[in-house]
Protein backbone atom coordinates (compact mmCIF):
# COMPACT_ATOMS: atom_id res chain seq x y z
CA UNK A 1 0.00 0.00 0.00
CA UNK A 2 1.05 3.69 -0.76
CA UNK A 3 2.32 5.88 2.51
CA UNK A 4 -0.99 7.17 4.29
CA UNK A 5 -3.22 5.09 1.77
CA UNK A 6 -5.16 2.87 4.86
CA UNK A 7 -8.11 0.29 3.56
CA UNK A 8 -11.00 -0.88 5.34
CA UNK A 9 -9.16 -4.42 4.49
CA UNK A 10 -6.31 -3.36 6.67
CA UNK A 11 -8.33 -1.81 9.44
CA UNK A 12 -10.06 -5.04 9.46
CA UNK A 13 -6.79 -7.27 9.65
CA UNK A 14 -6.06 -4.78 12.65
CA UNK A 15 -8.98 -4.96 14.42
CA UNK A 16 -9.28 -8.67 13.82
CA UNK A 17 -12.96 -8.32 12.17
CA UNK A 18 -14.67 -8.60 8.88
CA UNK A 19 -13.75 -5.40 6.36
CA UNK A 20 -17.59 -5.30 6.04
CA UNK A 21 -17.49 -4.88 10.20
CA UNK A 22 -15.35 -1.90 9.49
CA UNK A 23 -17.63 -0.87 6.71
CA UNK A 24 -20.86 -0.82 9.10
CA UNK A 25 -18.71 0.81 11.47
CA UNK A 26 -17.34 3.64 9.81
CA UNK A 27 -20.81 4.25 8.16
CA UNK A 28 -22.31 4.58 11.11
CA UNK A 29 -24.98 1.18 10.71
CA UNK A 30 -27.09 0.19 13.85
CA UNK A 31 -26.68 -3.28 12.66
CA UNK A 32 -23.08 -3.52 15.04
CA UNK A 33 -22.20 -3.84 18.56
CA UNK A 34 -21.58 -0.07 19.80
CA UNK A 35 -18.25 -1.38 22.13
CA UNK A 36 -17.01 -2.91 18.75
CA UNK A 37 -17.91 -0.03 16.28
CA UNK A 38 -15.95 2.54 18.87
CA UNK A 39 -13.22 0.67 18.73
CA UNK A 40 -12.62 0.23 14.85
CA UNK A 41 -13.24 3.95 14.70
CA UNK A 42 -10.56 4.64 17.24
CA UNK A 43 -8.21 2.31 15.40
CA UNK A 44 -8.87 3.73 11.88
CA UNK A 45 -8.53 7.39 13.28
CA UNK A 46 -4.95 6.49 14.67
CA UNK A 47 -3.86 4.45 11.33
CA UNK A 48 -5.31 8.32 9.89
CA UNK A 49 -8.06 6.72 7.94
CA UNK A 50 -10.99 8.81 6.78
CA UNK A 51 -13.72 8.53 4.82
CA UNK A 52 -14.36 11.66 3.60
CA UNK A 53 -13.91 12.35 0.03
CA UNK A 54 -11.97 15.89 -0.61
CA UNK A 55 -14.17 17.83 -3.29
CA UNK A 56 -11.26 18.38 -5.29
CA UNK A 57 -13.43 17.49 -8.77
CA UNK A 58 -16.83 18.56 -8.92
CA UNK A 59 -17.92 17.87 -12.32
CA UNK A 60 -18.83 14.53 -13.60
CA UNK A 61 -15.85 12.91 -14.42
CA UNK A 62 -13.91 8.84 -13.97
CA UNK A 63 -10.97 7.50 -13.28
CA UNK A 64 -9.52 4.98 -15.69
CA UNK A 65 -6.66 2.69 -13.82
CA UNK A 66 -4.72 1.32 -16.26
CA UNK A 67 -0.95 -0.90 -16.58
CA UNK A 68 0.38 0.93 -19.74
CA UNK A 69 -0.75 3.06 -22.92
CA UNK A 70 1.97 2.24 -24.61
CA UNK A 71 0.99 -1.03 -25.95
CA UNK A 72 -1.89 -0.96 -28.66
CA UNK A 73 -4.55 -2.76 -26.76
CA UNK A 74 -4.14 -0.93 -23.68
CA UNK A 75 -4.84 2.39 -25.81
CA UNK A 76 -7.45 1.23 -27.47
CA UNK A 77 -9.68 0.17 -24.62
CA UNK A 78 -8.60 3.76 -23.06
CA UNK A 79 -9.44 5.93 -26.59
CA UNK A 80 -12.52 3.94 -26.72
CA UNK A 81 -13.94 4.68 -23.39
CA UNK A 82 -12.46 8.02 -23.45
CA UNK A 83 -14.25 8.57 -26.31
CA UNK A 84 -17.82 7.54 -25.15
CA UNK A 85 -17.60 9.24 -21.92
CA UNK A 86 -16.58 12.90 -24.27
CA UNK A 87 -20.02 12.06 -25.70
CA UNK A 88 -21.53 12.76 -22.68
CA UNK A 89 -19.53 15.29 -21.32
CA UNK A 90 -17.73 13.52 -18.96
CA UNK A 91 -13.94 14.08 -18.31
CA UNK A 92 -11.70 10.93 -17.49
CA UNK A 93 -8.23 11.14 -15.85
CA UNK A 94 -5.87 8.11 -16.36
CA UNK A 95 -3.89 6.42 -13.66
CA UNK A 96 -1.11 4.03 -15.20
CA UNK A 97 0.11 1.64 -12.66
CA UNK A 98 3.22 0.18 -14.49
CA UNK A 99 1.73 -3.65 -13.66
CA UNK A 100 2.05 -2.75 -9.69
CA UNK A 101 -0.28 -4.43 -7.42
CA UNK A 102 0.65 -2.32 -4.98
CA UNK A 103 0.48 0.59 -7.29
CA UNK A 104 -3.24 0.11 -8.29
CA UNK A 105 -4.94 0.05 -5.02
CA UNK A 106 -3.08 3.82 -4.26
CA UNK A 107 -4.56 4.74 -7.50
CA UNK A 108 -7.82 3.07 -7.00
CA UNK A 109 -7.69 5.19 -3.23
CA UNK A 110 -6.80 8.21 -4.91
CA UNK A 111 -9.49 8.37 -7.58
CA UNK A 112 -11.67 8.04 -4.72
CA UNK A 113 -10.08 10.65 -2.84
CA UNK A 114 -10.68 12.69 -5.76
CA UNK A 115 -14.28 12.22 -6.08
CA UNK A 116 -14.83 10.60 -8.92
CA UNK A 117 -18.01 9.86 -10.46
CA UNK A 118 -17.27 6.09 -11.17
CA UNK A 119 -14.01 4.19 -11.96
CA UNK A 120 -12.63 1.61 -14.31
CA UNK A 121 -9.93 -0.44 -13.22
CA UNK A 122 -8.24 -2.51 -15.88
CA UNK A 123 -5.65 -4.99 -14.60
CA UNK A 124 -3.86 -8.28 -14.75
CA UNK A 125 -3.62 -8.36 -11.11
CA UNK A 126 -7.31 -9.94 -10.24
CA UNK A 127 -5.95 -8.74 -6.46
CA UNK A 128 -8.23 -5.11 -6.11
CA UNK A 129 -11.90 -7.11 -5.73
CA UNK A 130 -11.64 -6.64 -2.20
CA UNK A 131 -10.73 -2.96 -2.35
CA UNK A 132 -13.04 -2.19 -4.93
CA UNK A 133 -16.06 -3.50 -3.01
CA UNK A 134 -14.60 -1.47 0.08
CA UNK A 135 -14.77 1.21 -2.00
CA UNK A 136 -18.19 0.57 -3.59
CA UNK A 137 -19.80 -0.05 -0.28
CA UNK A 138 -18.84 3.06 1.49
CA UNK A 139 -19.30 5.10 -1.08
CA UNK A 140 -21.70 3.66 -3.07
CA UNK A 141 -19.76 4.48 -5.89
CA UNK A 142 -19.55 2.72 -9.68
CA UNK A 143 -16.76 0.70 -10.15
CA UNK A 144 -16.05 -1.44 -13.16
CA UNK A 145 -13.11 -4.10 -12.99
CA UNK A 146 -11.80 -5.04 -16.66
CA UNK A 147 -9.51 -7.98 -15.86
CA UNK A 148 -8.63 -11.27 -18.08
CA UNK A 149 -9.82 -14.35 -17.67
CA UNK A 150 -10.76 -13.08 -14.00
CA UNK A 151 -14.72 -13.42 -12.36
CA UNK A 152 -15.59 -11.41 -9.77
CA UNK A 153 -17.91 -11.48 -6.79
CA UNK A 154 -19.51 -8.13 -5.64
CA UNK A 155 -18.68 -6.16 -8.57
CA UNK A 156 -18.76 -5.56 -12.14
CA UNK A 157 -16.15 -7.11 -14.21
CA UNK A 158 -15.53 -7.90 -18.05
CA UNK A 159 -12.83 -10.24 -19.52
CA UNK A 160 -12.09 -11.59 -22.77
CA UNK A 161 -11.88 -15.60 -22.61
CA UNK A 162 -8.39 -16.11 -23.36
CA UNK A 163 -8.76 -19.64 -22.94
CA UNK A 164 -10.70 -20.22 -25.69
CA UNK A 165 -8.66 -17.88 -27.80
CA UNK A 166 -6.02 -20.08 -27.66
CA UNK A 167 -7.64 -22.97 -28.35
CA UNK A 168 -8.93 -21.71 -31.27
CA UNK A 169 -5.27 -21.15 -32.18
CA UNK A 170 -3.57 -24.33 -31.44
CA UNK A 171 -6.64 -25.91 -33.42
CA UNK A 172 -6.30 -24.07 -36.67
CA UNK A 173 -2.09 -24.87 -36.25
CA UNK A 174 -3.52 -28.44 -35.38
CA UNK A 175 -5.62 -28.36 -38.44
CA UNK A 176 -2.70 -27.05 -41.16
CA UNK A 177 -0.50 -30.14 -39.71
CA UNK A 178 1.79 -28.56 -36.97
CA UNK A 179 3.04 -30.32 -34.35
CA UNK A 180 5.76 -29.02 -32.49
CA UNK A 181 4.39 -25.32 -31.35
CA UNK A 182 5.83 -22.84 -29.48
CA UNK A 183 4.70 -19.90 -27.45
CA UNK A 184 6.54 -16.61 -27.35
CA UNK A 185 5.58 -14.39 -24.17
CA UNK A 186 7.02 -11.46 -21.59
CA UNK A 187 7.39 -11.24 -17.84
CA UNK A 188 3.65 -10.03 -17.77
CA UNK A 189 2.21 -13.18 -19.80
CA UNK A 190 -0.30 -13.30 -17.09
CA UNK A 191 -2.21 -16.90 -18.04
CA UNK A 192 -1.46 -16.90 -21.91
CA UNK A 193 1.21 -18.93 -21.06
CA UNK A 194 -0.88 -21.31 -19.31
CA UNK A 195 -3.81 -21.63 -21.90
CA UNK A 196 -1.39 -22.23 -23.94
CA UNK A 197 -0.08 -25.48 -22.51
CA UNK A 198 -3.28 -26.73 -21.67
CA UNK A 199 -4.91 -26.06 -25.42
CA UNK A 200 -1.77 -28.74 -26.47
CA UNK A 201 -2.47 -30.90 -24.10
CA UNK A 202 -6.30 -31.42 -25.30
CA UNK A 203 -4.93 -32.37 -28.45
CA UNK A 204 -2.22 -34.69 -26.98
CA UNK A 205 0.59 -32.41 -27.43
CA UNK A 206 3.18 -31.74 -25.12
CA UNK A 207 4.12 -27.80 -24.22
CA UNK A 208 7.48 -28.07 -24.09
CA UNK A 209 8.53 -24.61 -25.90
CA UNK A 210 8.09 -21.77 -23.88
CA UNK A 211 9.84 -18.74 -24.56
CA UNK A 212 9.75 -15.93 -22.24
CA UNK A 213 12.03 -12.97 -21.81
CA UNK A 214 11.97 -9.46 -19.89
CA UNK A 215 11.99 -7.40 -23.08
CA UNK A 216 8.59 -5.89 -24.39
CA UNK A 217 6.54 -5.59 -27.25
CA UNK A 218 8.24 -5.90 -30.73
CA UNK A 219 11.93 -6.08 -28.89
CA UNK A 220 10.43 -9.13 -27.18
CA UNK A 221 9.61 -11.02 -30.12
CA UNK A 222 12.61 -10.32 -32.05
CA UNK A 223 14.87 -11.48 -29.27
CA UNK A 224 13.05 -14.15 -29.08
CA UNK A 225 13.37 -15.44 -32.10
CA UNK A 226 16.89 -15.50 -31.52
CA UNK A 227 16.47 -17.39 -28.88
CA UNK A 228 14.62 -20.10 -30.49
CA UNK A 229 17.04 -20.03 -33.37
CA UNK A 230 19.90 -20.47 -31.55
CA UNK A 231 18.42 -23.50 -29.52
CA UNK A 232 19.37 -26.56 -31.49
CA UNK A 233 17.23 -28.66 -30.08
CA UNK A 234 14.38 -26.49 -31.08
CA UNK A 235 14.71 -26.99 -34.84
CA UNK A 236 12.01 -28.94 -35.08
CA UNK A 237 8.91 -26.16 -34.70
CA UNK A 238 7.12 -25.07 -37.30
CA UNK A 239 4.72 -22.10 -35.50
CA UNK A 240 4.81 -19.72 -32.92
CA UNK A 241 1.81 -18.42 -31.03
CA UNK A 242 2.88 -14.87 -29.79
CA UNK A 243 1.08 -13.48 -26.52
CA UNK A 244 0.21 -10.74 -28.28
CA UNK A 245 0.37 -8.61 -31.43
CA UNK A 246 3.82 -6.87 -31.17
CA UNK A 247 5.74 -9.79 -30.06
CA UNK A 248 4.22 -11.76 -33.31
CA UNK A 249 5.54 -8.42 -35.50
CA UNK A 250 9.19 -9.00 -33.63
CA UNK A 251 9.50 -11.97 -34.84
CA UNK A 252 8.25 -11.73 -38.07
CA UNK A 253 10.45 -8.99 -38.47
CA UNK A 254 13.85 -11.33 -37.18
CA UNK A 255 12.62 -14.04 -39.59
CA UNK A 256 12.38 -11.48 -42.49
CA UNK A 257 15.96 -10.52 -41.69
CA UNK A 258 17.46 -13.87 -41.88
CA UNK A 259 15.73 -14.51 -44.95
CA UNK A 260 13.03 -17.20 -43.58
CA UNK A 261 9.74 -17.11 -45.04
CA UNK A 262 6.63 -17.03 -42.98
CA UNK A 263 4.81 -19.08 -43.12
CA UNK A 264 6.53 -21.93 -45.41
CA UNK A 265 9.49 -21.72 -42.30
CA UNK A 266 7.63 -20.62 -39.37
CA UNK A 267 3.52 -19.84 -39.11
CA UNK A 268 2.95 -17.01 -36.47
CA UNK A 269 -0.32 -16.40 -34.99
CA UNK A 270 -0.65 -13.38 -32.55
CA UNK A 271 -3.37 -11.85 -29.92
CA UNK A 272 -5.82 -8.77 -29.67
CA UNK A 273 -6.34 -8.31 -33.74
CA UNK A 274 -4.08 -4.87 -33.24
CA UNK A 275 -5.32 -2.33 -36.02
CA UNK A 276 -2.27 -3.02 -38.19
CA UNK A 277 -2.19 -6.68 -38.54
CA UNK A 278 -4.00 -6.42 -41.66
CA UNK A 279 -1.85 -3.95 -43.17
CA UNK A 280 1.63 -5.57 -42.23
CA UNK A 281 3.27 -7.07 -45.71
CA UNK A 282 2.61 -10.23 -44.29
CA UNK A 283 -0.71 -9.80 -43.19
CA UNK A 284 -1.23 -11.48 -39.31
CA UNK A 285 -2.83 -14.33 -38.25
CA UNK A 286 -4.50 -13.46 -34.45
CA UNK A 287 -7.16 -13.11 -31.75
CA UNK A 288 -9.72 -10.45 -32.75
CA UNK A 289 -10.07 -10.07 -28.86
CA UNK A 290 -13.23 -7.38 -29.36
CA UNK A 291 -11.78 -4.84 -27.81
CA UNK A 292 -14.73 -1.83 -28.84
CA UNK A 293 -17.33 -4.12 -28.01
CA UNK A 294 -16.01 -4.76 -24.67
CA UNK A 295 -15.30 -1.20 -24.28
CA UNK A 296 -19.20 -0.08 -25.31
CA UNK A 297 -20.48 -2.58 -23.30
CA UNK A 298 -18.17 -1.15 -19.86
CA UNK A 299 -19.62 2.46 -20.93
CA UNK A 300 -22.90 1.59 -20.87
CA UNK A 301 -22.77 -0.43 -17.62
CA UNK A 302 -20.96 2.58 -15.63
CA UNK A 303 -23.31 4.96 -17.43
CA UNK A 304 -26.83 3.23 -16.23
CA UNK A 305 -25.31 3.08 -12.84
CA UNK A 306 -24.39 6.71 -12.97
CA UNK A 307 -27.93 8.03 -13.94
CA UNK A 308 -29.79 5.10 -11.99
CA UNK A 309 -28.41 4.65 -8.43
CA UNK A 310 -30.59 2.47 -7.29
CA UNK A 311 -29.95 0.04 -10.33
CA UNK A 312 -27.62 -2.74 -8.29
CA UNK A 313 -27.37 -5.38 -10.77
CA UNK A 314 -23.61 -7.18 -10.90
CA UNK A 315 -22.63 -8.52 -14.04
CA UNK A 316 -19.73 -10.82 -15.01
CA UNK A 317 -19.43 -10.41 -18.82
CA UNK A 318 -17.11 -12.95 -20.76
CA UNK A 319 -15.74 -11.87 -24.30
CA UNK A 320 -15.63 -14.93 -26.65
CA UNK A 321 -12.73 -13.88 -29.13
CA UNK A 322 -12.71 -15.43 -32.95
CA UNK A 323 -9.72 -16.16 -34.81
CA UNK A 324 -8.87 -14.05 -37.84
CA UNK A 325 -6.81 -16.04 -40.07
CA UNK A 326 -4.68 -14.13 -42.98
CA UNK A 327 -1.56 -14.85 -44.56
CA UNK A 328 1.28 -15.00 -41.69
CA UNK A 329 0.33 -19.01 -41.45
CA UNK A 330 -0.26 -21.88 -43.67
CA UNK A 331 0.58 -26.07 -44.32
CA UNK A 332 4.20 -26.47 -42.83
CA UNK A 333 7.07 -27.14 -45.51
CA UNK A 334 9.11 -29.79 -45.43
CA UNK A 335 12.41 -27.69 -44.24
CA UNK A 336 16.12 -29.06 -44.32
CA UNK A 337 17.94 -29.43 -41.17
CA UNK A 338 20.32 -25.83 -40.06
């Protein structure tokens, strides 16, 4: 936790109680012992917790918590929203949190120290549930979670089902007659990794090549491929599924360089369908992940519970991606040993 940034969670932990014991208590509820309730508030006022939002912002406006904008999909989802919420003359502020758990719940704290209107929090962390239902229940305030792969209890959430994304990979590599498939991923892989291995494993493959480094984006894929290349006992894979778009575009451009062809040498398939995959000179094989449907549909959620604060309904909204196949993979040609 950020310096001065106390939860109800850690009050709770304190105090030895439920966080929703602390909730009652700092809201004042009839429904707690009065001995117990005096004593949480005593404790929160000497950890120098308070619940009273500063009126810094007046006018309607929410908070966006978000890893990065540097990578395409991250910007996308925040243009998109950005853009619906300008519709309705709403300002957003963006909080990037660098892939810090620790970092997202003092942004999550400080959007509602700054009285937002709602808040989005997008994240591979699946850790700030318990802080965003703090948050929601003391202040009744709207808070969407946009996390992979992750359900939540007590809140709204939306993920994309990466799971089935790459099955729908492995099977089309399945399909075109690869056999030995590798996955290319980053320190942040979050369960891609894991998908992986179990979508070649339903088809009786094993997932034995898993590349991951600590570079980024399209450095990350061309390293990578370096990596693979210089790994004799790796000679025998014929397609790479990349964790996302830019690694797939690293390594198409290291293949390119060493005069390989994709995808007689090496299919590539990424994930997320970035904007330029169709316009790349080999065109990309990936993951249309849907990212301005899932965007629309988070606007419209936080947007009903804006205008309608009595409307309490908790969704859990799952994405099912599609595969967009183009030219960056195809039947695997018989190669001759490096």
């Amino acid at each position: 936790m950020g310096k001065n940034m106390i939860t109800l969670t850690e009050i709770a932990k304190r105090a030895g109680v439920n966080p929703s014991t602390v909730s009652k208590a700092l809201r004042g509820s009839d429904d707690i012992n009065k001995e117990t309730a005096s004593q949480i508030i005593s404790l929160a006022t000497e950890l120098g917790y308070t619940k009273t939002r500063r009126d810094s912002i007046k006018d309607p406006c929410v908070g966006i918590l978000c890893p990065e904008i540097i990578s395409n999909y991250y910007a996308r989802i925040v243009s998109t929203i950005t853009e619906r919420f300008w519709g309705k003359n709403i300002e957003t502020f963006i909080g990037i949190s660098n892939f810090s758990g620790e970092r997202e719940e003092t942004l999550l704290q400080q959007f509602v120290n700054m009285n937002m209107t709602a808040i989005i929090c997008i994240t591979e962390q699946g850790v700030l549930s318990p802080l965003i239902r703090e948050c929601m229940s003391l202040y009744n305030l709207p808070i969407l979670q946009i996390a992979m792969n992750f359900h939540s209890v007590g809140h709204d959430n939306i993920c994309v089902d990466e799971q089935v994304g790459l099955n729908m990979a492995i099977d089309h590599l399945f399909q075109l007659g690869h056999r030995e498939i590798a996955f290319f991923g980053e320190q942040f892989s979050g369960h891609r990794k894991e998908y992986f291995q179990e979508a070649l494993q339903k088809i009786g493959l094993y997932s034995k090549h898993v590349f991951i480094t600590e570079h980024r984006h399209w450095k990350a894929g061309y390293e990578l491929t370096n990596q693979l290349l210089a790994d004799k006992k790796k000679q025998d894979i014929t397609a790479i599924v990349a964790e996302y778009d830019d690694i797939a575009v690293g390594s198409m451009r290291r293949f390119t360089e060493l005069g390989l062809n994709i995808p007689a040498d090496y299919s590539l398939i990424g994930f997320d369908d970035a904007q330029y995959c169709r316009y790349l000179p080999i065109s990309l094989t990936t993951i249309e992940s849907h990212v301005e449907d899932m965007c629309h549909i988070a606007f419209d959620t936080l947007y009903k519970k804006i205008h309608e604060p009595k409307f309490k309904v908790i969704q859990n909204i799952s994405i099912s991606p599609d595969l967009v196949c183009r030219e960056s993979t195809g039947v695997p040609a018989s190669r001759k040993t490096r």
